[in-house]
PDB file of N, CA and C in Angstrom:
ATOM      1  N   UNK A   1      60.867 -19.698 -13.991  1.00  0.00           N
ATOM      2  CA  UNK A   1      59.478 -19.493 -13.661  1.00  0.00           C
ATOM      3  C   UNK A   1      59.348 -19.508 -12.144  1.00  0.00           C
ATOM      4  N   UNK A   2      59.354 -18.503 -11.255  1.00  0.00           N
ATOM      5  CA  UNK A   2      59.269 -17.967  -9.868  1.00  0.00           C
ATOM      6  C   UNK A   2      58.024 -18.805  -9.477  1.00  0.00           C
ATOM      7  N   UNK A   3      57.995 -19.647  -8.540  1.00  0.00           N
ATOM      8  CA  UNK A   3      56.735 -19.545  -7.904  1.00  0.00           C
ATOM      9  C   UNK A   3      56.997 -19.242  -6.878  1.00  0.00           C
ATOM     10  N   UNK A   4      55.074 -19.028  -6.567  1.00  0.00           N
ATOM     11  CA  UNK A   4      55.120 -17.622  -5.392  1.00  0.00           C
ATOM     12  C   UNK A   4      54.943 -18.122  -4.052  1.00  0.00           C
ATOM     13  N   UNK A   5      53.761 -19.709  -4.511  1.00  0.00           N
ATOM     14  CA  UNK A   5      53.489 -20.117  -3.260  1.00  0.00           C
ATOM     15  C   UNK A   5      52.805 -21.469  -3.995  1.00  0.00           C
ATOM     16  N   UNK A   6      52.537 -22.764  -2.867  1.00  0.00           N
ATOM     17  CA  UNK A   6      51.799 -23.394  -3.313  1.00  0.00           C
ATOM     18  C   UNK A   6      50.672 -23.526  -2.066  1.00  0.00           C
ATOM     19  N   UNK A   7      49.490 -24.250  -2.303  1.00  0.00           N
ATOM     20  CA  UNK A   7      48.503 -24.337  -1.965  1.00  0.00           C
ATOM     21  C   UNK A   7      47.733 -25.472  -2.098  1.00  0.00           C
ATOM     22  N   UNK A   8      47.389 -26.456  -1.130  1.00  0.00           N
ATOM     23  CA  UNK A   8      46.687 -27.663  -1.854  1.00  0.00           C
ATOM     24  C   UNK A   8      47.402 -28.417  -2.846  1.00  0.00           C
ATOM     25  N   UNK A   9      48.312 -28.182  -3.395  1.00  0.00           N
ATOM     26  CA  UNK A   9      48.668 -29.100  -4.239  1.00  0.00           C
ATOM     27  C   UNK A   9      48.808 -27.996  -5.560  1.00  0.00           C
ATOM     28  N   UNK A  10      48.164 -27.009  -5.694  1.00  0.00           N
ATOM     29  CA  UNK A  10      48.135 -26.300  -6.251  1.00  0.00           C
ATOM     30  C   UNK A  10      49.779 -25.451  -6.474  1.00  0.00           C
ATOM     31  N   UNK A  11      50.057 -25.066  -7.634  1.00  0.00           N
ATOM     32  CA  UNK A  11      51.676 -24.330  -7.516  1.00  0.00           C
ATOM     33  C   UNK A  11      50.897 -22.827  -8.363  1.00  0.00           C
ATOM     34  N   UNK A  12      51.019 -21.759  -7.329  1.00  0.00           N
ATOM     35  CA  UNK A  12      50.777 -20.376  -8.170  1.00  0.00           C
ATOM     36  C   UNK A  12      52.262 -19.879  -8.765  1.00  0.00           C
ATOM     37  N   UNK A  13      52.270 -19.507  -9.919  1.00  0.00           N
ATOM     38  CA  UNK A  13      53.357 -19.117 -10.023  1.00  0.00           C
ATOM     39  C   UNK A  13      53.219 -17.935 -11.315  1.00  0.00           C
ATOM     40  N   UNK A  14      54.482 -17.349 -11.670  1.00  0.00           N
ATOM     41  CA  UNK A  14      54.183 -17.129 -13.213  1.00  0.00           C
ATOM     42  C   UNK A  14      55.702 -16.720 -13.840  1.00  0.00           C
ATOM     43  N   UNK A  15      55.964 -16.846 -15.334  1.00  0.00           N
ATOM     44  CA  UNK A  15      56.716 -16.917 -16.146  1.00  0.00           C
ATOM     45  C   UNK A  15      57.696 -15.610 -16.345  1.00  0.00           C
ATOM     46  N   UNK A  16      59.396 -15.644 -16.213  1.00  0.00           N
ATOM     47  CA  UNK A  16      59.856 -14.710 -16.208  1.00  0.00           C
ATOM     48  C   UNK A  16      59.917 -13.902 -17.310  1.00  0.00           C
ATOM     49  N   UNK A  17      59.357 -14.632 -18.841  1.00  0.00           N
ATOM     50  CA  UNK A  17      59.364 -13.924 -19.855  1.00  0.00           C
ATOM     51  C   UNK A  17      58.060 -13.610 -19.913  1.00  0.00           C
ATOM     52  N   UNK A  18      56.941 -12.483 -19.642  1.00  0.00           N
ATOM     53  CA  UNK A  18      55.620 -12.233 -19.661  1.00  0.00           C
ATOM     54  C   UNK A  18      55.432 -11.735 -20.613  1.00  0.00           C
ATOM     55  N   UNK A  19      56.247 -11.918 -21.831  1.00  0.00           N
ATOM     56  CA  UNK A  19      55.555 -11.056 -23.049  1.00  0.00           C
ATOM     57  C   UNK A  19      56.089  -9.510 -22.906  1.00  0.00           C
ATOM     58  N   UNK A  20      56.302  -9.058 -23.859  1.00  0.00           N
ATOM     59  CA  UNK A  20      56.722  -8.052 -24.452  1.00  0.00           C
ATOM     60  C   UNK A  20      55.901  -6.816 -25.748  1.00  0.00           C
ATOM     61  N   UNK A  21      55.128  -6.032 -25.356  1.00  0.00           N
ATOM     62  CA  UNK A  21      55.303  -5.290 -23.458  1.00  0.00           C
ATOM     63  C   UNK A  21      55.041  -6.316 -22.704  1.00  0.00           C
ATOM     64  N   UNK A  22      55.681  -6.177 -21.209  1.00  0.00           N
ATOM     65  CA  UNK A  22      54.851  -7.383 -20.319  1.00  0.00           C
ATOM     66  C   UNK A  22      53.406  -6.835 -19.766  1.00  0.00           C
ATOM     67  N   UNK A  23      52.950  -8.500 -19.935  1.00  0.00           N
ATOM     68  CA  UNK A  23      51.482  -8.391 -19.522  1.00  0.00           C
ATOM     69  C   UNK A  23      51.223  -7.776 -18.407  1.00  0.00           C
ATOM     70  N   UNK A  24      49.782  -6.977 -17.696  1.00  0.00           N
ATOM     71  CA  UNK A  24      49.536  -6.780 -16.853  1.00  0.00           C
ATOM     72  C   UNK A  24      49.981  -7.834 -15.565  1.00  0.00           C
ATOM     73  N   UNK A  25      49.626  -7.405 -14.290  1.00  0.00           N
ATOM     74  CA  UNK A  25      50.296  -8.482 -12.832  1.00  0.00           C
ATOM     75  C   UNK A  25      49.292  -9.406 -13.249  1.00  0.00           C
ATOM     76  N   UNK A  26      49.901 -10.573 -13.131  1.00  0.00           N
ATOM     77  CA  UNK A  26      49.222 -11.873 -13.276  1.00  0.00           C
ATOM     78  C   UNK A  26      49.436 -13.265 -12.281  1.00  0.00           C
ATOM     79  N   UNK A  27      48.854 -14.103 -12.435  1.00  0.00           N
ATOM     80  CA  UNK A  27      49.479 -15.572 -11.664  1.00  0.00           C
ATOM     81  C   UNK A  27      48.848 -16.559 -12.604  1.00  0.00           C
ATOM     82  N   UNK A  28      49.521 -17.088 -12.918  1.00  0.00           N
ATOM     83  CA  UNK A  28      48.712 -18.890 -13.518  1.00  0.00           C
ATOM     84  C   UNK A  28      49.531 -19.582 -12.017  1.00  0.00           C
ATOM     85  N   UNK A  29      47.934 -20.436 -12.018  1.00  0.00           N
ATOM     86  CA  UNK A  29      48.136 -21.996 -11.924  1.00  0.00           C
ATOM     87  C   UNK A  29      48.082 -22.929 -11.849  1.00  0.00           C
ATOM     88  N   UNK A  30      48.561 -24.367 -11.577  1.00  0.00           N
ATOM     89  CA  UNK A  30      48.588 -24.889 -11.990  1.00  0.00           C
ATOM     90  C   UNK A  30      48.678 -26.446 -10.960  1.00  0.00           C
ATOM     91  N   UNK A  31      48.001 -27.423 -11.562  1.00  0.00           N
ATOM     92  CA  UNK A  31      47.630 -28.995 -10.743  1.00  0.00           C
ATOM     93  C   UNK A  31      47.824 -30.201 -12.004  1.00  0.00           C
ATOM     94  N   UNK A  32      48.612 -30.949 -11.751  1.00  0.00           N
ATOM     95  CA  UNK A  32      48.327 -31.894 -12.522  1.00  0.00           C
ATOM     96  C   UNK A  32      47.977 -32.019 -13.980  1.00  0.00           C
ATOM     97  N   UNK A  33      48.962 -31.150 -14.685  1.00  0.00           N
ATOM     98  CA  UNK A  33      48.371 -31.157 -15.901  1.00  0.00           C
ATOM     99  C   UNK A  33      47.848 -30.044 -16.101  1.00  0.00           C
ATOM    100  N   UNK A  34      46.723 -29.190 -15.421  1.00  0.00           N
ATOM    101  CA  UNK A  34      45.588 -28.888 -15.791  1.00  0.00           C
ATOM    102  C   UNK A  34      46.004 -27.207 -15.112  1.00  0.00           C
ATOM    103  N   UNK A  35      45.986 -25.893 -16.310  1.00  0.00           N
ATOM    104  CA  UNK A  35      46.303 -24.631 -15.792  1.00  0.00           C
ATOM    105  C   UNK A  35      45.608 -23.309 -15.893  1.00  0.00           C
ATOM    106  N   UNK A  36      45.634 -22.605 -15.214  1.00  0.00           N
ATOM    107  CA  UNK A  36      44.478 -21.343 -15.140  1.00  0.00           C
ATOM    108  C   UNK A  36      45.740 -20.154 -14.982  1.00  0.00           C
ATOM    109  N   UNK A  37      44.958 -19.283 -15.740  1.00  0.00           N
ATOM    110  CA  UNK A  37      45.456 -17.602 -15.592  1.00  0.00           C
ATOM    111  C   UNK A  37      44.308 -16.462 -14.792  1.00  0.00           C
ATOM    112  N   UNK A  38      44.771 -16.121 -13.687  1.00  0.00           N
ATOM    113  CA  UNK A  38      44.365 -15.234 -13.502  1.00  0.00           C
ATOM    114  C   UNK A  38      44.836 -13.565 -13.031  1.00  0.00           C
ATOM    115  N   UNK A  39      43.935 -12.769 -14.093  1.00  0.00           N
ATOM    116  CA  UNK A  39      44.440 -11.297 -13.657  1.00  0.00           C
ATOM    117  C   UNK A  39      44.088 -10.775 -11.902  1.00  0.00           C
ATOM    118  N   UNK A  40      45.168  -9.925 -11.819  1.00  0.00           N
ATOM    119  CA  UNK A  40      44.658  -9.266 -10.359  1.00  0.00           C
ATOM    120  C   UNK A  40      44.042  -8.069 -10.056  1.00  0.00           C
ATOM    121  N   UNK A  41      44.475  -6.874 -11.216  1.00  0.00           N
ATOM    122  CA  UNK A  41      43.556  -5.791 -10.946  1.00  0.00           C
ATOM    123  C   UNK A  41      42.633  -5.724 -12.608  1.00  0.00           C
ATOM    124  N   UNK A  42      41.827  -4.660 -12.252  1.00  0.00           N
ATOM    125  CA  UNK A  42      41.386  -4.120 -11.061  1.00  0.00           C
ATOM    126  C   UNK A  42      40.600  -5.218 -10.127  1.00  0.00           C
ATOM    127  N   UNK A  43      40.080  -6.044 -10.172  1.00  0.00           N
ATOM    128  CA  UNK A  43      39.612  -6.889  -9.932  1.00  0.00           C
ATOM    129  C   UNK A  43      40.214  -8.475 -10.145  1.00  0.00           C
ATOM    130  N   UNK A  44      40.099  -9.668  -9.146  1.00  0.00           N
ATOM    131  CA  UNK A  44      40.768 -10.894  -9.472  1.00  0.00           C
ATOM    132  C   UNK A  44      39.481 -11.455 -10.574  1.00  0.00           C
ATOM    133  N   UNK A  45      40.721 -11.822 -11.751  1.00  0.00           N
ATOM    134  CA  UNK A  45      39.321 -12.453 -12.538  1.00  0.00           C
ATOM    135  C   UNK A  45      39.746 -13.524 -13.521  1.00  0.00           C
ATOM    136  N   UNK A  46      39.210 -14.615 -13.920  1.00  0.00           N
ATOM    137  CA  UNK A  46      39.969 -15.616 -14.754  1.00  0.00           C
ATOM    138  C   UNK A  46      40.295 -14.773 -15.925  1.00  0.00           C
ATOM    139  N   UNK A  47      42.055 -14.956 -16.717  1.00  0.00           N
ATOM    140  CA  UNK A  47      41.927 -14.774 -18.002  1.00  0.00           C
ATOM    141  C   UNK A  47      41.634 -15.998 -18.939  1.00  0.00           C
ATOM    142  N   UNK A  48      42.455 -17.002 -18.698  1.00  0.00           N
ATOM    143  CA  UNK A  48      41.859 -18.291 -19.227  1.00  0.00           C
ATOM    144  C   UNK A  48      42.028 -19.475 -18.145  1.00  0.00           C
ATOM    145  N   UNK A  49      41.037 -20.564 -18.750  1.00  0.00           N
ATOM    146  CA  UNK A  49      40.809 -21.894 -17.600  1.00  0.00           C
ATOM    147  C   UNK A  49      41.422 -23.282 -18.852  1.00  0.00           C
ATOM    148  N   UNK A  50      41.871 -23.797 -18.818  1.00  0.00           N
ATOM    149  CA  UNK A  50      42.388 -25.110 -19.391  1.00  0.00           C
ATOM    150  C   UNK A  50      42.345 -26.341 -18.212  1.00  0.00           C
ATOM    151  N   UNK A  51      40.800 -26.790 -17.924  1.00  0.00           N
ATOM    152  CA  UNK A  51      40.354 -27.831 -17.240  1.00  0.00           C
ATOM    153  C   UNK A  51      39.782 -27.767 -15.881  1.00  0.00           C
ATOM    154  N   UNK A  52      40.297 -26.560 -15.360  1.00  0.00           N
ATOM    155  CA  UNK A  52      39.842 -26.542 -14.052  1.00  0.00           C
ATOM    156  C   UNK A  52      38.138 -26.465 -13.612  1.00  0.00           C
ATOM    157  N   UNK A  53      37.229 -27.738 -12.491  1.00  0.00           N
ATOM    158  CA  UNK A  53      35.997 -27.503 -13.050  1.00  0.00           C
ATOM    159  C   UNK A  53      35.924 -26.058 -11.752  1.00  0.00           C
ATOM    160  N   UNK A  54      34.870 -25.612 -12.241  1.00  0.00           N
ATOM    161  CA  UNK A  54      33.579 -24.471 -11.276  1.00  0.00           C
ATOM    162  C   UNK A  54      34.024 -24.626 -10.221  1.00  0.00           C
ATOM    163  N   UNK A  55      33.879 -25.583  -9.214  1.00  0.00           N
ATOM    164  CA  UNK A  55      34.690 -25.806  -7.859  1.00  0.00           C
ATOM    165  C   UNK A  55      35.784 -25.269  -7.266  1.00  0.00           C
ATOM    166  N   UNK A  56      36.780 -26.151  -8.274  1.00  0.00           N
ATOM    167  CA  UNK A  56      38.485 -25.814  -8.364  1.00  0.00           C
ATOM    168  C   UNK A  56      38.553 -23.957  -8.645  1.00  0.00           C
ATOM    169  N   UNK A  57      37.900 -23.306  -9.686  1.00  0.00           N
ATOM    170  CA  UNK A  57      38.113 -22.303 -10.003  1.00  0.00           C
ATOM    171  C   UNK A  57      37.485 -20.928  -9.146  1.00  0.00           C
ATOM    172  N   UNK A  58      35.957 -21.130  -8.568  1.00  0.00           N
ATOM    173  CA  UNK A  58      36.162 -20.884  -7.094  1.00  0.00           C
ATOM    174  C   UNK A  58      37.466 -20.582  -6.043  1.00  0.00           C
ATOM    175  N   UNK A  59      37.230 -21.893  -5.929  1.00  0.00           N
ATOM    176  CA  UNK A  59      38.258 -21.873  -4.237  1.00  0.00           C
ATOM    177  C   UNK A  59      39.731 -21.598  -5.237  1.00  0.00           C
ATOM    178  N   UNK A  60      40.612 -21.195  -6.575  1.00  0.00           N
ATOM    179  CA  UNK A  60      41.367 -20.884  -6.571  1.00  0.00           C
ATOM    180  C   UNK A  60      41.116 -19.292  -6.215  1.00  0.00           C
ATOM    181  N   UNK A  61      39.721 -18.413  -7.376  1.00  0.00           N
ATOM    182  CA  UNK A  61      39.633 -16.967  -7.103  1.00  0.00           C
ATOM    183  C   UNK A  61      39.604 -16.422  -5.451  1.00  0.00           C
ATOM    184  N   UNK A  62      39.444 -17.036  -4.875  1.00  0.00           N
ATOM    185  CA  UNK A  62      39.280 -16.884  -3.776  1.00  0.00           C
ATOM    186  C   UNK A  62      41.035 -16.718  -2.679  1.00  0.00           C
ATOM    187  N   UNK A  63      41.450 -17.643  -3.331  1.00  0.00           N
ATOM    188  CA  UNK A  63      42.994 -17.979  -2.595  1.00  0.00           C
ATOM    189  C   UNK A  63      43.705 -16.657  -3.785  1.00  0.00           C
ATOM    190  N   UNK A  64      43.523 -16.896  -4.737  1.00  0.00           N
ATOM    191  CA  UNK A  64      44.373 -15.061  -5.360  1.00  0.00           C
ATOM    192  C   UNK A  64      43.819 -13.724  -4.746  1.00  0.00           C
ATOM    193  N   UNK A  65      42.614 -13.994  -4.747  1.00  0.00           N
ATOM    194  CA  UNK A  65      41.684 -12.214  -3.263  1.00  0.00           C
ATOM    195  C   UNK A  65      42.219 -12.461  -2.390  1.00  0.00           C
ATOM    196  N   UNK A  66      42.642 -13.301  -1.802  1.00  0.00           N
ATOM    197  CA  UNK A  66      43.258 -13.205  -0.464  1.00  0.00           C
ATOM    198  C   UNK A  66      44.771 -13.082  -0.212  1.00  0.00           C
ATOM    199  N   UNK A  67      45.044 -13.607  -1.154  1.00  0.00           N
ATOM    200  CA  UNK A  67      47.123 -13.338  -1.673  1.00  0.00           C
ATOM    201  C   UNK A  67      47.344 -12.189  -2.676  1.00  0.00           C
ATOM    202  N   UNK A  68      46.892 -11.469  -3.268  1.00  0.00           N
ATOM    203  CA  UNK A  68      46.911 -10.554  -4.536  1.00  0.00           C
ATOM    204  C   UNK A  68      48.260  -9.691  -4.458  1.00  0.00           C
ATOM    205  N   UNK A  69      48.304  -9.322  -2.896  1.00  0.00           N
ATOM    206  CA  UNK A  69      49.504  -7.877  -2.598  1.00  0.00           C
ATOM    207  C   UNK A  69      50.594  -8.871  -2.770  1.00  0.00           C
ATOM    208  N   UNK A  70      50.270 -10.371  -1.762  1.00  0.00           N
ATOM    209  CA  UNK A  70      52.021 -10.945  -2.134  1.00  0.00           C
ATOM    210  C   UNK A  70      52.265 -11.278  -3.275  1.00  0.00           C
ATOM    211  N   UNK A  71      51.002 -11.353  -4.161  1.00  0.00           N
ATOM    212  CA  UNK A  71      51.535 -12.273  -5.538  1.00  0.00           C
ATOM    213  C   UNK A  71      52.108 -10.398  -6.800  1.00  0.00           C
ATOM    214  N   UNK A  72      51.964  -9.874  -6.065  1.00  0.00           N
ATOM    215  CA  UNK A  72      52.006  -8.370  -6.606  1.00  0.00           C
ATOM    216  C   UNK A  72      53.067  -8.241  -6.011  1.00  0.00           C
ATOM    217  N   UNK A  73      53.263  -8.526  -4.889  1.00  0.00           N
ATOM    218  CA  UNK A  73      54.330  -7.955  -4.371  1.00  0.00           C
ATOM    219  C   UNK A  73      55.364  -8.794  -5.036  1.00  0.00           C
ATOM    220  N   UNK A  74      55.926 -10.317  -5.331  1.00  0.00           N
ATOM    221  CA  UNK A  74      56.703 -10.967  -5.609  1.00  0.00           C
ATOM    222  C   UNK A  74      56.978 -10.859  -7.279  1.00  0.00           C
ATOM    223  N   UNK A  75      55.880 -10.086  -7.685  1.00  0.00           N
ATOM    224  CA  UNK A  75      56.206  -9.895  -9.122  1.00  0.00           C
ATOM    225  C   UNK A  75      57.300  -8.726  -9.266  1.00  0.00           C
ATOM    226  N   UNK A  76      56.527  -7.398  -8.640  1.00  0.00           N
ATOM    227  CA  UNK A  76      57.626  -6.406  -8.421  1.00  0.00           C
ATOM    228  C   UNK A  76      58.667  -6.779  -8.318  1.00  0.00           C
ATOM    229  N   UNK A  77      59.351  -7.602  -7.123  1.00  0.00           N
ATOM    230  CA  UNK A  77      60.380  -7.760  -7.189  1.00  0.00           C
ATOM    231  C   UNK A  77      60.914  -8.387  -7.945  1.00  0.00           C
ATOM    232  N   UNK A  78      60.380  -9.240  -8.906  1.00  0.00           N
ATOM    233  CA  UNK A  78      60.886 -10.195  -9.773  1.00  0.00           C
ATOM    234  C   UNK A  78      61.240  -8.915 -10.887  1.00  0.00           C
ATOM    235  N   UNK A  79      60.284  -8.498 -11.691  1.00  0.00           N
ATOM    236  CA  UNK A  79      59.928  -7.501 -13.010  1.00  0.00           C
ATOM    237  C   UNK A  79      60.356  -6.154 -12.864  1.00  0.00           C
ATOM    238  N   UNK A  80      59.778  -5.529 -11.267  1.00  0.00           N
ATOM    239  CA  UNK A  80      60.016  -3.941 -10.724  1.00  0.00           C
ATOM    240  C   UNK A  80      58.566  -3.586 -11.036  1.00  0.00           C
ATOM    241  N   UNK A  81      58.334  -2.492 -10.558  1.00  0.00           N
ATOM    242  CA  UNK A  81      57.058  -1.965 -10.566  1.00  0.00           C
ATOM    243  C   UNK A  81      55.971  -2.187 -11.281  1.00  0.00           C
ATOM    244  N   UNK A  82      55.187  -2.979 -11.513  1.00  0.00           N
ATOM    245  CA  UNK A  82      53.884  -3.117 -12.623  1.00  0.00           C
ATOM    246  C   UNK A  82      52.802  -1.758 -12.617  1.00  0.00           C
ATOM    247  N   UNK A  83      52.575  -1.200 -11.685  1.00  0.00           N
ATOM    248  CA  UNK A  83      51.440  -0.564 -11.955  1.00  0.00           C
ATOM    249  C   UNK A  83      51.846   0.839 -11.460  1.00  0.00           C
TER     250      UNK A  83
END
């Protein structure tokens, strides 16, 4: 499981087996227990939240809009081309 970067305490990362077909570019992540998925195109948007409150999930959408190409970019290289 590659991670891409951490943040705050925060670890973005995501899973080398993404399902089959593999899922669209993605990142979960993840604090203490507690983990979020979010898609990147066309738009950054939660796919699912498991604890994170309104706050936390904010200031994470915000830190994936602003990282999206590297977390795209590090998938490519992990997977090869997604889109």
């Amino acid at each position: 499981m590659p991670v891409i970067f951490r943040h705050k305490g925060y670890r973005f990362f995501f899973y080398s087996n993404e399902g089959n077909p593999r899922e669209p570019v993605h990142v979960h992540v993840s604090r203490d227990g507690i983990d979020a998925k979010f898609w990147l195109w066309p738009e950054v948007s939660i796919a699912y939240n498991d604890g994170f409150n309104a706050k936390s999930l904010r200031e994470l959408l915000i830190v994936v809009e602003n990282r999206r190409h590297e977390i795209e970019r590090v998938w490519n290289e992990h997977f090869g081309s997604a889109r």
